[in-house]
Protein backbone atom coordinates (compact mmCIF):
# COMPACT_ATOMS: atom_id res chain seq x y z
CA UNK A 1 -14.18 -16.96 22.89
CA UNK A 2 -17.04 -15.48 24.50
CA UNK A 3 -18.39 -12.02 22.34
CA UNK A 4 -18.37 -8.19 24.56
CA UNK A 5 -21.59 -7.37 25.07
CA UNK A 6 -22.53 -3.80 22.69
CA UNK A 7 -24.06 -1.25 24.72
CA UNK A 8 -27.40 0.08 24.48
CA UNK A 9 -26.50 2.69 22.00
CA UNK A 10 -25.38 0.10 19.51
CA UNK A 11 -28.24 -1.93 19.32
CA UNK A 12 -30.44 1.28 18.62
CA UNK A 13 -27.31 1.70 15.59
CA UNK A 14 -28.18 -1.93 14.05
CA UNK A 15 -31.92 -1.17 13.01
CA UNK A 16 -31.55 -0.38 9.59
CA UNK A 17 -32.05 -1.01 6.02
CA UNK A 18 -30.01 -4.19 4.89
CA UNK A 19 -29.05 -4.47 0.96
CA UNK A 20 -30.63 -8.43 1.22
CA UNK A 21 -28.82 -11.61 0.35
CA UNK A 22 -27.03 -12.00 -2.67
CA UNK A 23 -27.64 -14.88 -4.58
CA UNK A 24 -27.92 -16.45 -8.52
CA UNK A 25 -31.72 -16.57 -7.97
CA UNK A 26 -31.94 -12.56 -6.66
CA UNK A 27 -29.95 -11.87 -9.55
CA UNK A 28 -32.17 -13.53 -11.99
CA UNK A 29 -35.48 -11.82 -10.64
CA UNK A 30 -33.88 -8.58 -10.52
CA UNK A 31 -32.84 -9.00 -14.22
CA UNK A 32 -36.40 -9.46 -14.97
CA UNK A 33 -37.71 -6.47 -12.63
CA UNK A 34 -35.54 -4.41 -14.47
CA UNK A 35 -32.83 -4.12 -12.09
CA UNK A 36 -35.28 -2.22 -9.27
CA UNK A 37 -34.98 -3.80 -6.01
CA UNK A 38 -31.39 -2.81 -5.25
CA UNK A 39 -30.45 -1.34 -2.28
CA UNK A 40 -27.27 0.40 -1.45
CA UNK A 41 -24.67 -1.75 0.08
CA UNK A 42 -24.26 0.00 2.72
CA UNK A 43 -25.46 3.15 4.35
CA UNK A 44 -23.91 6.25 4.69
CA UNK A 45 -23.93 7.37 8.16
CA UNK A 46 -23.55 10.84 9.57
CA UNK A 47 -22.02 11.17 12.85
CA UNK A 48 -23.07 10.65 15.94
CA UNK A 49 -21.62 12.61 19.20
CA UNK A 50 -19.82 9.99 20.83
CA UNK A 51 -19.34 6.07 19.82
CA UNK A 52 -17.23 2.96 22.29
CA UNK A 53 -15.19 2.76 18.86
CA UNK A 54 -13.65 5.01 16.21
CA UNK A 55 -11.61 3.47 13.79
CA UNK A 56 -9.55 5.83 11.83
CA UNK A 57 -9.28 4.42 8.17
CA UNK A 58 -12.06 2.97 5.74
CA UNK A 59 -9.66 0.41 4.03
CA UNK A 60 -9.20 -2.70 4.66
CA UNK A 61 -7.80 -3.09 8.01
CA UNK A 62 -10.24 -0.22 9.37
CA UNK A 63 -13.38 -2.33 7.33
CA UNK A 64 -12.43 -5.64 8.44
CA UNK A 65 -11.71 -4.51 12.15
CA UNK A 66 -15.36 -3.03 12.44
CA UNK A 67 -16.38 -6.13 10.83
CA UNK A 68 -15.05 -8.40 13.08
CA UNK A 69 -15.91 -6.21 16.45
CA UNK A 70 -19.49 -6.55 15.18
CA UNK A 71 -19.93 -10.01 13.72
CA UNK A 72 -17.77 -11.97 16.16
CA UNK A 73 -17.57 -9.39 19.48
CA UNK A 74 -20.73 -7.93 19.79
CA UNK A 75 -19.53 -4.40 19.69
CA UNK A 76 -21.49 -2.56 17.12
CA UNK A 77 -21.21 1.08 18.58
CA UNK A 78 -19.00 1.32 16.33
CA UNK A 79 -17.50 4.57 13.53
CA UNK A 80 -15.49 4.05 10.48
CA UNK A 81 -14.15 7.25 9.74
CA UNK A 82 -12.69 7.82 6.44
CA UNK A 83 -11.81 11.06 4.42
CA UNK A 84 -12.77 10.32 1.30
CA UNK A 85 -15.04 7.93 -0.41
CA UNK A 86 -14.61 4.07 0.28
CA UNK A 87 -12.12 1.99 -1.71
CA UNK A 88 -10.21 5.00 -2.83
CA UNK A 89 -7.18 4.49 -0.55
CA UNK A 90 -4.56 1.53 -0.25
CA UNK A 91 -7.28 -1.08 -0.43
CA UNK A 92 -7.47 -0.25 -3.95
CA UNK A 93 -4.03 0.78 -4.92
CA UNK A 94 -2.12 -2.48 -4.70
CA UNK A 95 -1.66 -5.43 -6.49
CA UNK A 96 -3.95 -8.26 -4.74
CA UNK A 97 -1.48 -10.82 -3.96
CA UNK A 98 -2.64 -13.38 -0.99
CA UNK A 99 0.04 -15.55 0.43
CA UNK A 100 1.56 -16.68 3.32
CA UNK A 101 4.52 -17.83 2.16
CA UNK A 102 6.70 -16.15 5.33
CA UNK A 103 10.04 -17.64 6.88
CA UNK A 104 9.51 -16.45 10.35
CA UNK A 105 7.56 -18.91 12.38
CA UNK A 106 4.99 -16.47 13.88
CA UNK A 107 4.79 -14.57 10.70
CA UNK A 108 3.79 -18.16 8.90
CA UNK A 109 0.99 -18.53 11.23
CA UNK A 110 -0.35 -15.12 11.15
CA UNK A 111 -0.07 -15.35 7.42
CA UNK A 112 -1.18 -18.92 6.90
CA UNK A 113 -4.28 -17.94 9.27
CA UNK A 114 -5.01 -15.02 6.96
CA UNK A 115 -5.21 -16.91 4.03
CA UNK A 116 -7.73 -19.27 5.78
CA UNK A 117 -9.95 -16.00 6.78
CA UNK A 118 -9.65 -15.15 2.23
CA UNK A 119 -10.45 -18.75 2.01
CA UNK A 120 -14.14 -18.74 3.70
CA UNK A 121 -14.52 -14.80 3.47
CA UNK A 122 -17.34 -14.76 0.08
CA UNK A 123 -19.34 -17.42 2.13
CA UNK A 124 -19.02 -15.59 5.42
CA UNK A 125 -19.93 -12.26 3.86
CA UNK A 126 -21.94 -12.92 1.14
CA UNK A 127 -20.08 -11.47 -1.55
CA UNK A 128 -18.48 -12.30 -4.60
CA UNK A 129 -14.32 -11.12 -3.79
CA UNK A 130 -13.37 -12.85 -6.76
CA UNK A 131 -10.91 -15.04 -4.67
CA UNK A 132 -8.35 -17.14 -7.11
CA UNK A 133 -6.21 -19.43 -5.42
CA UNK A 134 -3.89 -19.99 -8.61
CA UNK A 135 -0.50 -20.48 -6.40
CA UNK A 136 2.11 -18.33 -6.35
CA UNK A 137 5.15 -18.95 -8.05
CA UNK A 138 9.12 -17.86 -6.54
CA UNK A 139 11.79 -17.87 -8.84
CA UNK A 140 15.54 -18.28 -8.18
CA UNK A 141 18.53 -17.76 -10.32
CA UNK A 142 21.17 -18.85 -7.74
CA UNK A 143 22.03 -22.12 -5.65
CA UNK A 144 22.10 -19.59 -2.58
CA UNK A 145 18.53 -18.61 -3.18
CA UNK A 146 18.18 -22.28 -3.92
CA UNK A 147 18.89 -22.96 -0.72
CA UNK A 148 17.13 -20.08 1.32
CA UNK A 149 13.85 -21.27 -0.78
CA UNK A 150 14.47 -24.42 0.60
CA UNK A 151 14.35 -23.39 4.44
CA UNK A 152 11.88 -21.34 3.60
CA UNK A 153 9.70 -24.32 1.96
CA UNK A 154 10.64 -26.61 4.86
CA UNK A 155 10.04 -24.25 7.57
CA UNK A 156 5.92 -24.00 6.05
CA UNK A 157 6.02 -27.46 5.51
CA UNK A 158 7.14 -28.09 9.34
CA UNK A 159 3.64 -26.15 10.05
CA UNK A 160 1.48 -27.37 7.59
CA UNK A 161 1.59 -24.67 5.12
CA UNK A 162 1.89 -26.21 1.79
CA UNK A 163 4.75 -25.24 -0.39
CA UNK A 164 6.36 -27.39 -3.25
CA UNK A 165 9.62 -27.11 -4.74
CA UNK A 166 9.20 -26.53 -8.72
CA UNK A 167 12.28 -27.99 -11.24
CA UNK A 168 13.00 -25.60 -14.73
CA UNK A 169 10.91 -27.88 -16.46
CA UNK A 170 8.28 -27.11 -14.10
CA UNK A 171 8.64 -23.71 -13.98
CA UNK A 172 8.27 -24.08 -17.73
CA UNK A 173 5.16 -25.67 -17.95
CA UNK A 174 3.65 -23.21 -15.48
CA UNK A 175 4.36 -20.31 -17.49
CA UNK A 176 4.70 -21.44 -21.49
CA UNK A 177 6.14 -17.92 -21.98
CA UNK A 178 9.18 -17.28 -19.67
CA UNK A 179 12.98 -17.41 -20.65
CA UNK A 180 14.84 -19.81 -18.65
CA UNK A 181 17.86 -18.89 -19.86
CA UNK A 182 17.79 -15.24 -19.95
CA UNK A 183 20.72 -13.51 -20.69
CA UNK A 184 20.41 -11.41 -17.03
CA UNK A 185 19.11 -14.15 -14.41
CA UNK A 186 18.77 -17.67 -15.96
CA UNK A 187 15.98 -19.50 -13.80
CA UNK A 188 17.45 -22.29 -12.01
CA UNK A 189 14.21 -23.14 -10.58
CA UNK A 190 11.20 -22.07 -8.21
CA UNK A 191 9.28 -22.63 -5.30
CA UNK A 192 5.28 -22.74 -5.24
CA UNK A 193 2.63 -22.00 -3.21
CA UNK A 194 -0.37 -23.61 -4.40
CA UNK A 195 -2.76 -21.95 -2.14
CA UNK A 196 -1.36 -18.29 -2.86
CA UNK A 197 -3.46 -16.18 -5.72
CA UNK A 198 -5.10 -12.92 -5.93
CA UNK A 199 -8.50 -10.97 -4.33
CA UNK A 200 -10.36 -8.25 -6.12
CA UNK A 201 -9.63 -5.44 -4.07
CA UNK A 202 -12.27 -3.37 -4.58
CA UNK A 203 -14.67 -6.39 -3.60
CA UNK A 204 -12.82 -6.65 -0.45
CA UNK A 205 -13.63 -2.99 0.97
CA UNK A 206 -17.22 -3.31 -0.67
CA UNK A 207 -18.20 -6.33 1.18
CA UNK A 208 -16.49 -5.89 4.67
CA UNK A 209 -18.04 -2.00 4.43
CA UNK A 210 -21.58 -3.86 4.07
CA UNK A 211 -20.95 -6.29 6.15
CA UNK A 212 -19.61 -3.63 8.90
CA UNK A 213 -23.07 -1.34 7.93
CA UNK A 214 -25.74 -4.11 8.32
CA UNK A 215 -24.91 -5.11 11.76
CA UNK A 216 -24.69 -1.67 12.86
CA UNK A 217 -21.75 0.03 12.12
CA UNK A 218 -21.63 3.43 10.86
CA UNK A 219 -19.36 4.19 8.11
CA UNK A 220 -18.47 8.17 7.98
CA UNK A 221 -17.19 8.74 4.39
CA UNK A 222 -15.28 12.56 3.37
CA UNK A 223 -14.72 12.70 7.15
CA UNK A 224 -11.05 14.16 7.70
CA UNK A 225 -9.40 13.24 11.13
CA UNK A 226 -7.63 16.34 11.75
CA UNK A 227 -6.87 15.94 15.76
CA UNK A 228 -6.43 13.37 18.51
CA UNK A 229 -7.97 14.48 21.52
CA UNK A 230 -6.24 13.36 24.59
CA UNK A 231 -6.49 13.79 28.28
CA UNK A 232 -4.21 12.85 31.40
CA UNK A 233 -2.79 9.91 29.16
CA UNK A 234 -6.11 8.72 28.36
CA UNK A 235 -7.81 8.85 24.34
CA UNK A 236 -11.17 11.07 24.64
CA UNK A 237 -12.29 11.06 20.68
CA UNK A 238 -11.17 12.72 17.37
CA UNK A 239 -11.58 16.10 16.34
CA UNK A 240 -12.90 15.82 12.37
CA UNK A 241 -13.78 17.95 9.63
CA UNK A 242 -17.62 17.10 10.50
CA UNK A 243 -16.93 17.89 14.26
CA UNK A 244 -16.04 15.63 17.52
CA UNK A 245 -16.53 12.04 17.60
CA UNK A 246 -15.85 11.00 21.33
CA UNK A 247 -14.56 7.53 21.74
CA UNK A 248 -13.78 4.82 24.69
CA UNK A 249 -11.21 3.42 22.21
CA UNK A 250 -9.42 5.23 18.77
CA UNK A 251 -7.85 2.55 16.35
CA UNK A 252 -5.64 3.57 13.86
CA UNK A 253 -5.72 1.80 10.72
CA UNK A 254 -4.25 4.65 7.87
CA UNK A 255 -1.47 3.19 6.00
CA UNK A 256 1.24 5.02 4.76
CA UNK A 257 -0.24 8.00 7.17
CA UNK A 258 0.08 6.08 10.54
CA UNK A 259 3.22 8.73 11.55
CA UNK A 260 0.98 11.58 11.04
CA UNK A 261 -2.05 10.36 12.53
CA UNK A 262 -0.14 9.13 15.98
CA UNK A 263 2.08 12.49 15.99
CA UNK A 264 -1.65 14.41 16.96
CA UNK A 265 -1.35 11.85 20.11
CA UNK A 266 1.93 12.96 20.79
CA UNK A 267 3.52 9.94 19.54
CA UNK A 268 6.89 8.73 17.38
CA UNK A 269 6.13 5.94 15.59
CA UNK A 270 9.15 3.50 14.38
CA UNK A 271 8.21 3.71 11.22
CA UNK A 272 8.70 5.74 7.98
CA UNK A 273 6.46 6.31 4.65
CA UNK A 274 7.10 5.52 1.03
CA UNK A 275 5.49 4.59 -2.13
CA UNK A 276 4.52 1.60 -3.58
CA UNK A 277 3.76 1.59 -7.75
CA UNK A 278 2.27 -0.20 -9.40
CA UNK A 279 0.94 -0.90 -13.17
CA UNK A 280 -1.55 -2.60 -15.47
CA UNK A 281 -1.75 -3.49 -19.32
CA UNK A 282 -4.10 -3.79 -21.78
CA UNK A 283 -6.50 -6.59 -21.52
CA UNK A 284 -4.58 -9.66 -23.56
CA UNK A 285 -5.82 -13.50 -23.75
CA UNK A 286 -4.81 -15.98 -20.94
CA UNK A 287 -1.13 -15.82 -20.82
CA UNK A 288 -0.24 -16.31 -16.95
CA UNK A 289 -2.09 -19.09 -14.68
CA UNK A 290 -0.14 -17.92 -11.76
CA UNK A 291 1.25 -14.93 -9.59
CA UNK A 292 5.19 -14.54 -10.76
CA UNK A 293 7.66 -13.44 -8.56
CA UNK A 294 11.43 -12.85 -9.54
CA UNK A 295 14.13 -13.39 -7.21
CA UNK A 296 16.52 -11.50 -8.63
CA UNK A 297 14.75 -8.50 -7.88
CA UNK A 298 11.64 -6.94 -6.30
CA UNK A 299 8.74 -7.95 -9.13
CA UNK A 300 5.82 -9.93 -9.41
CA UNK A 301 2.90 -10.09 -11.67
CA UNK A 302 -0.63 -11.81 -12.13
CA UNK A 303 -3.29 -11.17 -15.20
CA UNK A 304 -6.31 -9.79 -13.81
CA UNK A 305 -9.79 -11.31 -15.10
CA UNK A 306 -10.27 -8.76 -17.55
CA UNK A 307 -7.05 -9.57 -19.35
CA UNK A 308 -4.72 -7.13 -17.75
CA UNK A 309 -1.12 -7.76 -16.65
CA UNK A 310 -0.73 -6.34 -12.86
CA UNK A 311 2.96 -5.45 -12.35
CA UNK A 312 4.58 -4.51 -8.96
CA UNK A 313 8.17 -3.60 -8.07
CA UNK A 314 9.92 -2.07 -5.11
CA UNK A 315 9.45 1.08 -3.10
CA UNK A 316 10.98 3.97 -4.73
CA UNK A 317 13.10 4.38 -1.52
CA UNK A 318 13.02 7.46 -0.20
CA UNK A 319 10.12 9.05 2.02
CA UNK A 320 7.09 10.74 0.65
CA UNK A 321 3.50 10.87 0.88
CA UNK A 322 2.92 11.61 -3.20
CA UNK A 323 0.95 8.92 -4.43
CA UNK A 324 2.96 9.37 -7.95
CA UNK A 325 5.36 7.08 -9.14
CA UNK A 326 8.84 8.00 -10.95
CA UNK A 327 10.12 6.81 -14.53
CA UNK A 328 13.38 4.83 -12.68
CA UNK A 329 11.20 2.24 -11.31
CA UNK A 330 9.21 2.05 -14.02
CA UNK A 331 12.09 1.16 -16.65
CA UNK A 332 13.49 -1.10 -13.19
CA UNK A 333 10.01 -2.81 -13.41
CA UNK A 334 9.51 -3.04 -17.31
CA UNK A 335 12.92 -4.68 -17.68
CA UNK A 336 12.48 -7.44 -15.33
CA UNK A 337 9.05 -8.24 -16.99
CA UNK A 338 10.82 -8.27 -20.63
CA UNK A 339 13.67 -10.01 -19.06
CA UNK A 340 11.34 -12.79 -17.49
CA UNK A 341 8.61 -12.59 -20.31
CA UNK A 342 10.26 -11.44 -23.72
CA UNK A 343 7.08 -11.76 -25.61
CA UNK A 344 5.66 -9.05 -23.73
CA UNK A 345 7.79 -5.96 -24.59
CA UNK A 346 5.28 -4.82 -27.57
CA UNK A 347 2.35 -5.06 -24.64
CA UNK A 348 1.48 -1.10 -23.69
CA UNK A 349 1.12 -0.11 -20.11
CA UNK A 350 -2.74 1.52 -19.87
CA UNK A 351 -1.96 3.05 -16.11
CA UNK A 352 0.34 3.91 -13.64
CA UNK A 353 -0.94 3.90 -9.51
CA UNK A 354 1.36 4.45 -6.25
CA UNK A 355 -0.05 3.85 -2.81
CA UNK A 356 1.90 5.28 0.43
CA UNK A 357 2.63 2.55 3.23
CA UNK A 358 4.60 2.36 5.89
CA UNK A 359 7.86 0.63 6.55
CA UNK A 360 8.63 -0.20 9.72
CA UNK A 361 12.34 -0.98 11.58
CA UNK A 362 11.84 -4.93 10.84
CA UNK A 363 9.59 -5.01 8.21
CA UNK A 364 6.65 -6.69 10.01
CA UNK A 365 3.49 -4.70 11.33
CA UNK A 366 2.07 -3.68 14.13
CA UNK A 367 -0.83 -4.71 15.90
CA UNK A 368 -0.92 -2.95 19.40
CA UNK A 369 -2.01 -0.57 22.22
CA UNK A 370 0.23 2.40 22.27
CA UNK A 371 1.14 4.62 25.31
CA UNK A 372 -1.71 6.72 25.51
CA UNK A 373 -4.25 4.56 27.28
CA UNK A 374 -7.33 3.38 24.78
CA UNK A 375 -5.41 4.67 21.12
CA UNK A 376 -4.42 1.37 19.26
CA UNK A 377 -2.44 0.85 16.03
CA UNK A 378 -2.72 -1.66 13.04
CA UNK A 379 -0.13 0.22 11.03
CA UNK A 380 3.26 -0.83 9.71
CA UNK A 381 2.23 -3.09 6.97
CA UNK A 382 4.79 -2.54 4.73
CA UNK A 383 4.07 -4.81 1.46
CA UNK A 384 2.11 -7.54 3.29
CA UNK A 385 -1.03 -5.43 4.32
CA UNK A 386 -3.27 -6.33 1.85
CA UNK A 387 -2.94 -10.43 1.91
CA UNK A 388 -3.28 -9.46 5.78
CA UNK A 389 -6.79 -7.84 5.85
CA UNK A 390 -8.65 -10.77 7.38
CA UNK A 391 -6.06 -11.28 10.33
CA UNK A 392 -5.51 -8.09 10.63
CA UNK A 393 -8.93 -7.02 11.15
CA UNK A 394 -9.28 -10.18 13.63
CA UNK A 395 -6.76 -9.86 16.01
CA UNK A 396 -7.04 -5.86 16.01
CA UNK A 397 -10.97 -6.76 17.05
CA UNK A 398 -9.73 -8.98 19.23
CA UNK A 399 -7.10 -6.33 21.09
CA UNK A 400 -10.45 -3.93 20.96
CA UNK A 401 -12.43 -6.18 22.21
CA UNK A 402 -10.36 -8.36 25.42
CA UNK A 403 -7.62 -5.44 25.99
CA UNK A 404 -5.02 -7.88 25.25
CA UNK A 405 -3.35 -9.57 21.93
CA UNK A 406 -4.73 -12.20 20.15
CA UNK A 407 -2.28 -15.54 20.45
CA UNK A 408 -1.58 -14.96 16.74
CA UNK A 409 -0.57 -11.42 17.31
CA UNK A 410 1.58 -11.22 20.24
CA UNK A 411 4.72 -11.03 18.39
CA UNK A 412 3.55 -7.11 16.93
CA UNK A 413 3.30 -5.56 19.25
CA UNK A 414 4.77 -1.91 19.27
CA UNK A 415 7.16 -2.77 22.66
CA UNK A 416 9.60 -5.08 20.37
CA UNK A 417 11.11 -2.13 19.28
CA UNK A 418 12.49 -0.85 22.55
CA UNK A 419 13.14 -4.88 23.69
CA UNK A 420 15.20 -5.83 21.09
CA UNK A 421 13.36 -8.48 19.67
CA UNK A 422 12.48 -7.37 16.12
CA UNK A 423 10.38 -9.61 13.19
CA UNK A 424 13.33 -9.19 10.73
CA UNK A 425 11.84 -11.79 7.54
CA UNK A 426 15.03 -10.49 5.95
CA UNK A 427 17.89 -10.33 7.98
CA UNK A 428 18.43 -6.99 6.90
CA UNK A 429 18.47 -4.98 9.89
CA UNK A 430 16.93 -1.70 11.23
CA UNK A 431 16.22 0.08 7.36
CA UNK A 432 13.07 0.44 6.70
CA UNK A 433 13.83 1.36 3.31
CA UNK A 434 15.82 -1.92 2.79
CA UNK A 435 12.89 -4.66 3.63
């Protein structure tokens, strides 16, 4: 694809201090200099009047789509706002899982696609995003999730995602320290992806955010959207807590706060807001090679690098935008661990986190222009929006940057709603709360 020229402004926007390649060698000499010839990663901007782009949100999606305009569009005229500091948001409040272990044909692709970007993304930006492939791991306890594993597996398969079907034994020797037979869910078996594993998050936000600054982009940190301005049915800027930004184009990329954020354009989104918990243990010795997922209910866990146990569960189920968790999930969440992992239940929980998403009718996102002429969305994540950063921040560039969706992305767009022709991975139907 051929890149969108930047303007003029732009180019005056990419002169500026660059943090320098990282490498083992720079390491080493700055070891010896006694650690003096760092430079921040990225620099933080203060605003200009008026830029081609604003992109509301500094996490992922918002990082990686200024990223991408810059590094593969030529559009560096370019604002990340965000309201508080970098990293502080969803980006680092979930639980790092990379996948793309979908059922839905276009959702595999957009997935699978994803996990290529996480693949060649520490070369690309020259940071260390502690990427582990160590496969993911889906347990069933039923020959009717048996079976739906199965389609699942084959339908990957059919486009070249790998996926392998794991026996109890196997299941065993991937993780010494589960129950099989479990007086709750006794495994029956599982179903692997090999390529599946875990990103530091922070890393992620830290090295799109310098990759974004050194070609030009600014990044606006404690910058507080608090209005869309809009005229004739056309986006002219935001209104901020550091004054005006105008703007050709206003993407939204806020998580859990995409309702709010589209209701100052005037806009209903099809989409509500939860939380999302999460938890972490103390640091323990290698106990778990692999990402563990149970299919009897919503859980899944991975050991960080440090030792820790990561735990996730299900949204709490009701709308909020508290970014506190509740003791129901937790004791739903700490008895499917136990249940799964006996030998854990003396292990003590250090922390507690919840991150606000959104959940949209059909449980798949959206990447799309909306009906106010130059405001686009990348919102309605629900649980896949960090193991989508990479695509997600492509194919929104690529909406910014041609005015139309990217072949991967056609299927999100915001106009499925009203057409009838919803991304529904589960079958569940118009809940949000339910997917």
């Amino acid at each position: 694809m051929d890149p969108v020229p930047s303007s003029p402004a732009s180019a005056a926007t990419a002169v500026r201090t660059k943090s320098g390649h990282y490498s083992f060698w720079r390491l080493l000499r700055e070891g010896l200099r006694g650690q003096r010839g760092w430079r921040p990663a990225w620099v933080k901007a203060s605003p200009k009047p008026r830029y081609r782009v604003v992109i509301v949100g500094g996490g992922g999606h918002g990082l990686s789509t200024a990223y991408y305009l810059a590094s593969h569009f030529g559009i560096t005229d370019v604002a990340v706002v965000e309201r508080g500091p970098i990293g502080l948001g969803n980006v680092g409040r979930n639980t790092t899982i990379v996948r793309s272990n979908y059922f839905q044909p276009a959702n595999i692709r957009f997935y699978e696609y994803s996990l290529k970007l996480w693949e060649g993304l520490e070369r690309e930006l020259n940071f260390n995003a502690m990427v582990s492939q160590r496969g993911t791991l889906n347990l069933f306890h039923t020959e009717a999730q048996r079976d739906l594993f199965t389609r699942r597996a084959n339908q990957m398969r059919l486009l070249g995602v790998d996926a392998e079907a794991v026996t109890r034994e196997g299941v065993k020797s991937l993780v010494p320290l589960i129950d099989l037979d479990n007086g709750r869910y006794p495994v029956l078996g599982g179903f692997l992806q090999p390529r599946g594993g875990t990103v530091r998050h922070d890393a992620v936000a830290w090295g799109y955010a310098r990759g974004a600054s050194e070609r030009g982009v600014d990044i606006i940190e404690h910058c507080e959207v608090t209005g869309i301005r809009h005229d004739g049915g056309r986006v002219a800027g935001v209104e901020t807590s550091r004054g005006f930004l105008g703007a050709d184009i206003v993407c939204l990329a806020v998580a859990g706060h995409s309702s709010r954020l589209a209701g100052m354009a005037g806009l209903r989104l099809p989409i509500e807001t939860h939380v999302l918990q999460a938890w972490v243990t103390e640091s323990l010795k290698p106990v778990l090679d692999v990402v563990l997922t149970y299919g009897a209910g919503h859980f899944y866990v991975s050991q960080s690098d440090k030792g820790g146990l990561v735990f996730g569960g299900a949204i709490d189920g009701y709308n909020t935008y508290g970014q506190r968790g509740t003791l129901p999930m937790a004791e739903e969440v700490a008895a499917a661990a136990v249940t799964l992992l006996p030998g854990l239940a003396r292990v003590k929980v250090l922390r507690q986190w919840g991150g606000i998403m959104d959940m949209s009718m059909d449980g798949s996102p959206i990447i799309s222009k909306t009906p106010v002429e130059g405001l686009i969305l990348n919102g309605g994540w629900c649980y896949g929006g960090f193991k989508a950063i990479p695509a997600g921040g492509m194919t929104t560039a690529y909406l910014v940057a041609h005015g139309s969706p990217h072949p991967l992305a056609t299927h999100l767009d915001l106009g499925r709603f009203a057409a009838g022709r919803p991304i529904d991975e589960r079958g569940i139907g118009p809940f949000p709360y339910a997917h």
